[in-house]
N, C-alpha and C. Protein backbone atom coordinates (compact mmCIF):
# COMPACT_ATOMS: atom_id res chain seq x y z
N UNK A 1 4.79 -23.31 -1.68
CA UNK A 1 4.66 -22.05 -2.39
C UNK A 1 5.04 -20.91 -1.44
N UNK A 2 5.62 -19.79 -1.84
CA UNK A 2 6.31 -18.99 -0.49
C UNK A 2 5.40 -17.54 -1.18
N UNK A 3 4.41 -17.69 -1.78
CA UNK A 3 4.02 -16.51 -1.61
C UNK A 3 3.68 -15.15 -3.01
N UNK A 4 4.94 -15.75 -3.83
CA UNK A 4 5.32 -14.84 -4.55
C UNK A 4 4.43 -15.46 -6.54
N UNK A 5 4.53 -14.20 -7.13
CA UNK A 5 3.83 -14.65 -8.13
C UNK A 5 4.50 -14.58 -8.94
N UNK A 6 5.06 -15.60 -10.13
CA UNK A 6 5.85 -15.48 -11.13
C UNK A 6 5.31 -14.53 -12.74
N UNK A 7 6.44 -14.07 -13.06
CA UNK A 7 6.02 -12.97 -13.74
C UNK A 7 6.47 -13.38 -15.16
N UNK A 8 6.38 -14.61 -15.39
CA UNK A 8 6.55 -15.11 -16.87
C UNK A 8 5.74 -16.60 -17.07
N UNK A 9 5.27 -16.28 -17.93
CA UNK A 9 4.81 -16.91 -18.56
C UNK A 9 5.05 -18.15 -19.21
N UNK A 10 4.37 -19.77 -19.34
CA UNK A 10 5.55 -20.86 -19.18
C UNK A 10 6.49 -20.87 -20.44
N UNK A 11 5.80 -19.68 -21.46
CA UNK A 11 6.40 -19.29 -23.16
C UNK A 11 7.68 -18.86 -22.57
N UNK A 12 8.11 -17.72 -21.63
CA UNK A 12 8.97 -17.07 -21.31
C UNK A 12 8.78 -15.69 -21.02
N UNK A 13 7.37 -15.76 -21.80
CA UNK A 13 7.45 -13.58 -22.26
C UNK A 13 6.92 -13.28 -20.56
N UNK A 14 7.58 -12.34 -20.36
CA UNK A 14 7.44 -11.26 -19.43
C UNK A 14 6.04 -10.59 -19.20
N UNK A 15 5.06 -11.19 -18.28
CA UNK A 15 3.63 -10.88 -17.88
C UNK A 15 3.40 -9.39 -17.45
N UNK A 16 4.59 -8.77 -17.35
CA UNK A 16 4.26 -6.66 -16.54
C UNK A 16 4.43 -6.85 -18.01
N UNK A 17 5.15 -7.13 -18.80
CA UNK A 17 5.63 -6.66 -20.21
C UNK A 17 4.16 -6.59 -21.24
N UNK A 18 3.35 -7.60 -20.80
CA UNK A 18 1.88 -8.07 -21.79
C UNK A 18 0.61 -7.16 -21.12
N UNK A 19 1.52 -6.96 -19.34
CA UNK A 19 -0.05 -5.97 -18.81
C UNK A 19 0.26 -4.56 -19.65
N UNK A 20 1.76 -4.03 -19.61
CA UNK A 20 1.68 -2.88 -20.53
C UNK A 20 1.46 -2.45 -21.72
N UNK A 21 2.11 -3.67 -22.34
CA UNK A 21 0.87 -3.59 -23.75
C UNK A 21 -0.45 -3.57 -24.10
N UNK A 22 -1.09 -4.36 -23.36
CA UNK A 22 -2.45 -3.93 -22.92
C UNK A 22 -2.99 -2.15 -22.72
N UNK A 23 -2.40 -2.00 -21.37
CA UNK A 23 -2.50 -0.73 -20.84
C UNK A 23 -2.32 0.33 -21.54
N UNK A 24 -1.16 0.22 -22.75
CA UNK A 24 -0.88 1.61 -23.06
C UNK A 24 -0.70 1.27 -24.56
N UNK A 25 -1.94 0.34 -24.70
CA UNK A 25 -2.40 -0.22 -26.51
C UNK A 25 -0.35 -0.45 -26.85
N UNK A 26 0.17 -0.67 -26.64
CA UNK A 26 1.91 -0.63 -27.18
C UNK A 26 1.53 -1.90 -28.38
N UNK A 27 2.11 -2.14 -29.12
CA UNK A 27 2.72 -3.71 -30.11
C UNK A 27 3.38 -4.20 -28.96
N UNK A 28 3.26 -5.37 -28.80
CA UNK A 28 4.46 -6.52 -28.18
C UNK A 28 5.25 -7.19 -29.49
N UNK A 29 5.58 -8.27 -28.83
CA UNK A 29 6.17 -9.33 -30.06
C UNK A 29 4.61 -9.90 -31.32
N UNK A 30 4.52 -9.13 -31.53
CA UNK A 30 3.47 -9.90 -32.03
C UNK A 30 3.47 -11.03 -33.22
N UNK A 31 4.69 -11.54 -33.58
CA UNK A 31 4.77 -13.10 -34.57
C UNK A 31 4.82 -13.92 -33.40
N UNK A 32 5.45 -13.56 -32.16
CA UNK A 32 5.47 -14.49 -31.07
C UNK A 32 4.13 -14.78 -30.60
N UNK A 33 3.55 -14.05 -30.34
CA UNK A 33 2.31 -13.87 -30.07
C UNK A 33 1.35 -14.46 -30.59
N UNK A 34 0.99 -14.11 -31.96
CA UNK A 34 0.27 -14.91 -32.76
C UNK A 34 0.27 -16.40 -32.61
N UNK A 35 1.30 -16.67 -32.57
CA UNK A 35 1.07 -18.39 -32.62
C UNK A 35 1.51 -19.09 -30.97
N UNK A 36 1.74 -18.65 -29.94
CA UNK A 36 1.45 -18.74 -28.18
C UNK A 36 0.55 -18.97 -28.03
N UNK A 37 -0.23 -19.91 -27.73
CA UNK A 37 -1.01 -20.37 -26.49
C UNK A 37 -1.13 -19.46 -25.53
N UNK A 38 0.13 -19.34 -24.72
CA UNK A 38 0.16 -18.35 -23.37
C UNK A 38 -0.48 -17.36 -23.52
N UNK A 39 0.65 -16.35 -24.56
CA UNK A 39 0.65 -15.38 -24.58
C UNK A 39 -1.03 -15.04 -24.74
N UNK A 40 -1.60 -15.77 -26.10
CA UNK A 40 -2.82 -16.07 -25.97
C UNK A 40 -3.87 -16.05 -25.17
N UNK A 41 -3.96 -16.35 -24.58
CA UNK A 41 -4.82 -16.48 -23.25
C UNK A 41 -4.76 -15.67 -21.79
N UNK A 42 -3.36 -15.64 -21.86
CA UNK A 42 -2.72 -14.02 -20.86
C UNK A 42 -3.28 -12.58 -21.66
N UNK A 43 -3.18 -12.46 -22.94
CA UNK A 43 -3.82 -11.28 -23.40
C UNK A 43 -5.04 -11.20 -23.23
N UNK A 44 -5.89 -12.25 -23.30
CA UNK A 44 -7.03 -11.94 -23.40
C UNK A 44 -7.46 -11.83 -22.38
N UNK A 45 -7.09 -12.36 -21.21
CA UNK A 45 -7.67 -12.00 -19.28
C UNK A 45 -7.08 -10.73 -18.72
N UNK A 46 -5.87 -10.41 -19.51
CA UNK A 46 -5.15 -9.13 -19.07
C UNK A 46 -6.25 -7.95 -20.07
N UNK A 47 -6.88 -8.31 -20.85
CA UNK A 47 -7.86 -7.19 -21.83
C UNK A 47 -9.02 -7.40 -21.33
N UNK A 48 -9.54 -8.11 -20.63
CA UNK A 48 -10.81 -8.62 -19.98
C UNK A 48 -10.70 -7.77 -18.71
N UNK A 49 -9.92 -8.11 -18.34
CA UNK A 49 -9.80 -6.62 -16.77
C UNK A 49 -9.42 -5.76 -17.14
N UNK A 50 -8.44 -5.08 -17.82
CA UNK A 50 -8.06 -4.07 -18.29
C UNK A 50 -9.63 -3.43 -18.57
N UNK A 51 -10.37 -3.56 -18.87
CA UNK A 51 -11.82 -3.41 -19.48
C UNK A 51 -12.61 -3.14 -18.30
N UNK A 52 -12.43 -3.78 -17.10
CA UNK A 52 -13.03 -3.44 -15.57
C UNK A 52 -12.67 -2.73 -15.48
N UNK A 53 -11.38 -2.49 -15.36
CA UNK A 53 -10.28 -1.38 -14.82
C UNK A 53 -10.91 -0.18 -15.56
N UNK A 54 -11.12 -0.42 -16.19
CA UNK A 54 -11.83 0.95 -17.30
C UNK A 54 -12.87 1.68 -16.80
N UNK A 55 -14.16 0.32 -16.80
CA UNK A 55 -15.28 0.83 -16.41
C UNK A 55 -15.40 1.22 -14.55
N UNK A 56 -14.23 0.97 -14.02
CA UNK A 56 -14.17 1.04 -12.43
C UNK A 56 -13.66 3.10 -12.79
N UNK A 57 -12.84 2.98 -13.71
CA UNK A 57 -12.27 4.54 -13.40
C UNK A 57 -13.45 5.81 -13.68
N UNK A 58 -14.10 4.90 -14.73
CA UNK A 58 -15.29 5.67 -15.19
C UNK A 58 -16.55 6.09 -14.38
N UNK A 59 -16.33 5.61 -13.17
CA UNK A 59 -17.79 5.60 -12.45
C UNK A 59 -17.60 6.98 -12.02
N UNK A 60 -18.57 7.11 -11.58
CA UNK A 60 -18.19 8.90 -10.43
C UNK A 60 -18.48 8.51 -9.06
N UNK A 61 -17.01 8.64 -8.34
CA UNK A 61 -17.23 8.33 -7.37
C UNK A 61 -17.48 9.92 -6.38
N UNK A 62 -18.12 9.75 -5.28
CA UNK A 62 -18.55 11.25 -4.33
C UNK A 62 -18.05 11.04 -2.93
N UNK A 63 -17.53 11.78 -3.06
CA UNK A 63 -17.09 11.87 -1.00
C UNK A 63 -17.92 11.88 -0.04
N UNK A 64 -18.48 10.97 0.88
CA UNK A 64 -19.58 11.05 1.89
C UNK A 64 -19.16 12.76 2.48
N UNK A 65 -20.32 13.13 2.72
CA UNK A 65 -20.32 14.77 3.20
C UNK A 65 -19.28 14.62 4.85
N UNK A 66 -18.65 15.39 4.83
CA UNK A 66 -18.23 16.40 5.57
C UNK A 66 -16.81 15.26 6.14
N UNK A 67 -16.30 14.52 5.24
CA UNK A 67 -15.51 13.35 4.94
C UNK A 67 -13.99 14.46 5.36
N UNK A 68 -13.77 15.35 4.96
CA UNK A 68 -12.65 16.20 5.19
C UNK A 68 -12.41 16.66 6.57
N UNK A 69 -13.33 17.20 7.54
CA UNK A 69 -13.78 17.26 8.72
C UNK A 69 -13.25 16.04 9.00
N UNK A 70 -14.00 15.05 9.10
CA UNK A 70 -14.02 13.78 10.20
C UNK A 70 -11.84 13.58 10.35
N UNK A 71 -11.51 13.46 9.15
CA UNK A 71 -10.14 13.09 8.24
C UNK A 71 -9.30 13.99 9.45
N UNK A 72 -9.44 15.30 9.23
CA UNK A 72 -8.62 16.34 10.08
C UNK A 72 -9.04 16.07 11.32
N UNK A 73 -9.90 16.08 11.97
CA UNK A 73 -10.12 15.46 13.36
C UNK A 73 -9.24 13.96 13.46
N UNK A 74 -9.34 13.51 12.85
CA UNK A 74 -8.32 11.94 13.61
C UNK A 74 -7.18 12.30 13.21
N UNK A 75 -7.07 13.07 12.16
CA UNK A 75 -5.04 13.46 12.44
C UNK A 75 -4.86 14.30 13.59
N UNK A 76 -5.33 15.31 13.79
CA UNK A 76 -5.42 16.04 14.92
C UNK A 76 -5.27 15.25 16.26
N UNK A 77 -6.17 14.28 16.50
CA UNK A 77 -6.27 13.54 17.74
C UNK A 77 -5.04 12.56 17.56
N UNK A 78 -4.58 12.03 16.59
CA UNK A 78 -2.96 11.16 16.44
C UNK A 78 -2.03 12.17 16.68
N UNK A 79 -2.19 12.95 16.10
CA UNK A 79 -1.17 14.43 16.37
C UNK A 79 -0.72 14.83 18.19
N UNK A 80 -1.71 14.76 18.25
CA UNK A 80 -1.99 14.69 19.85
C UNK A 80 -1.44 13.60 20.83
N UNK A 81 -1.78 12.67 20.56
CA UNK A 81 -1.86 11.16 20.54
C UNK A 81 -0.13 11.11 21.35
N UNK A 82 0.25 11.12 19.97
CA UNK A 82 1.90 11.54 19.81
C UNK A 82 2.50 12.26 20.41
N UNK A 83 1.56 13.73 20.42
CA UNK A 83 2.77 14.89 21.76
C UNK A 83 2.39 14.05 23.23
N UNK A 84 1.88 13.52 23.46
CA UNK A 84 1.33 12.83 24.70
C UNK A 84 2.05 11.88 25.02
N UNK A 85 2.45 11.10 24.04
CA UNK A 85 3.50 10.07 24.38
C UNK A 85 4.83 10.15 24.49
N UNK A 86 5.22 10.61 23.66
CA UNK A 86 6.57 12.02 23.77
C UNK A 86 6.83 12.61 25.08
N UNK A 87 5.45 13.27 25.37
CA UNK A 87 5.82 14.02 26.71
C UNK A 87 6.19 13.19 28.21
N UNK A 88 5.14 12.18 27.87
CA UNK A 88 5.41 10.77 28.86
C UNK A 88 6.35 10.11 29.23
N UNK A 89 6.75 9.56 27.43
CA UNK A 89 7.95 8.78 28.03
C UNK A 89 9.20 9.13 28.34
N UNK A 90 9.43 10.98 28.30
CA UNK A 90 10.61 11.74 28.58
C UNK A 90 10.44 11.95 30.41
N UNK A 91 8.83 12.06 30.79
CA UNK A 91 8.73 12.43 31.98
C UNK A 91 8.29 11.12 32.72
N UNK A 92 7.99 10.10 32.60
CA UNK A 92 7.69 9.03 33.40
C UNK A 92 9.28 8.30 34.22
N UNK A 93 10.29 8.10 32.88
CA UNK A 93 11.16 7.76 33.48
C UNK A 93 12.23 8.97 34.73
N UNK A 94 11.60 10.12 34.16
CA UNK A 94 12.50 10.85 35.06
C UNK A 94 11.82 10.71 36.82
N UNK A 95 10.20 11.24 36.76
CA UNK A 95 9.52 11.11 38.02
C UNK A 95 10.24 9.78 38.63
N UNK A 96 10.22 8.50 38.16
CA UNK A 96 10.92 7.31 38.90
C UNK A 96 11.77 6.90 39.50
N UNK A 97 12.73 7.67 38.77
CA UNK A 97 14.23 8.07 39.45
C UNK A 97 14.18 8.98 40.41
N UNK A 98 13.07 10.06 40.47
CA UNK A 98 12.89 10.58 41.21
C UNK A 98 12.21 10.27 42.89
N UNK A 99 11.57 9.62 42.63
CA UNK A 99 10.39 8.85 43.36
C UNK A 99 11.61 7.93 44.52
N UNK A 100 12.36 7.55 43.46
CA UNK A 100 13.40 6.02 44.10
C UNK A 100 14.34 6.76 44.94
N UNK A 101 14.71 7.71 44.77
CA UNK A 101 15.79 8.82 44.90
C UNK A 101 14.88 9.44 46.65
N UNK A 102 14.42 9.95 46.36
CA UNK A 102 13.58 10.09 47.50
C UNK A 102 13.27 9.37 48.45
N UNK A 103 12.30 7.99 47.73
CA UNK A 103 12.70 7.02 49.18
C UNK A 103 13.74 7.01 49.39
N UNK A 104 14.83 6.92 48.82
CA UNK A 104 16.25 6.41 49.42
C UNK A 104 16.53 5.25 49.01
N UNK A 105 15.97 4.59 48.02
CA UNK A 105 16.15 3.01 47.52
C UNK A 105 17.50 3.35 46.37
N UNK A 106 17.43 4.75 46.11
CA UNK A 106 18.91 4.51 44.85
C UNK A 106 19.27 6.35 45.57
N UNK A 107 20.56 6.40 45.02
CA UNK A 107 20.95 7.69 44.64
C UNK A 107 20.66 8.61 43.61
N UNK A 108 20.32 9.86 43.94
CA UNK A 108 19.98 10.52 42.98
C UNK A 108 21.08 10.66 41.73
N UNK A 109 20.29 11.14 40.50
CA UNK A 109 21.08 11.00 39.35
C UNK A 109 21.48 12.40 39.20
């Protein structure tokens, strides 16, 4: 198995095609439908979560206090992070050449 999830159904019908009908109440094939097995049984687990999915959007979720703070402090410190490494790896290799240049182990550049 390499991973990947097939997106039809062993009927043929197209499984994003049955989550969107679900999702956005649409008609599918529905004479096909009616008498599928698959389709059958894919609707009804795709309307069974669809139904979580529901009651998950419905909750109220709240931001732990001062959650915006903490957020801008670690971009800030990556922000940082970054001019720091930037500044480094433009000036580390130069000091070296410099350093070598000086002893006398290479010619200056």
């Amino acid at each position: 198995m390499n991973g990947t999830v097939s997106r039809r159904l062993t009927c043929g019908t197209d499984l994003v095609g049955l989550m969107a009908q679900v999702a956005d109440s649409d008609s599918g094939d529905l004479a096909h439908q009616a008498g599928c097995r698959f389709c059958q049984a894919a609707l009804l687990e795709l309307r069974r979560l669809w139904m979580l999915v529901g009651e998950l959007a419905a909750e109220r979720v709240t931001a732990p206090d001062k959650i915006d703070k903490v957020a801008m402090q670690r971009i800030r410190r990556a922000l940082f992070a970054a001019k720091v490494a930037e500044f480094f790896s433009g000036l580390l290799p130069r000091l070296g050449w410099a350093l070598l240049a000086y002893s006398g182990l290479t010619r200056s550049r």
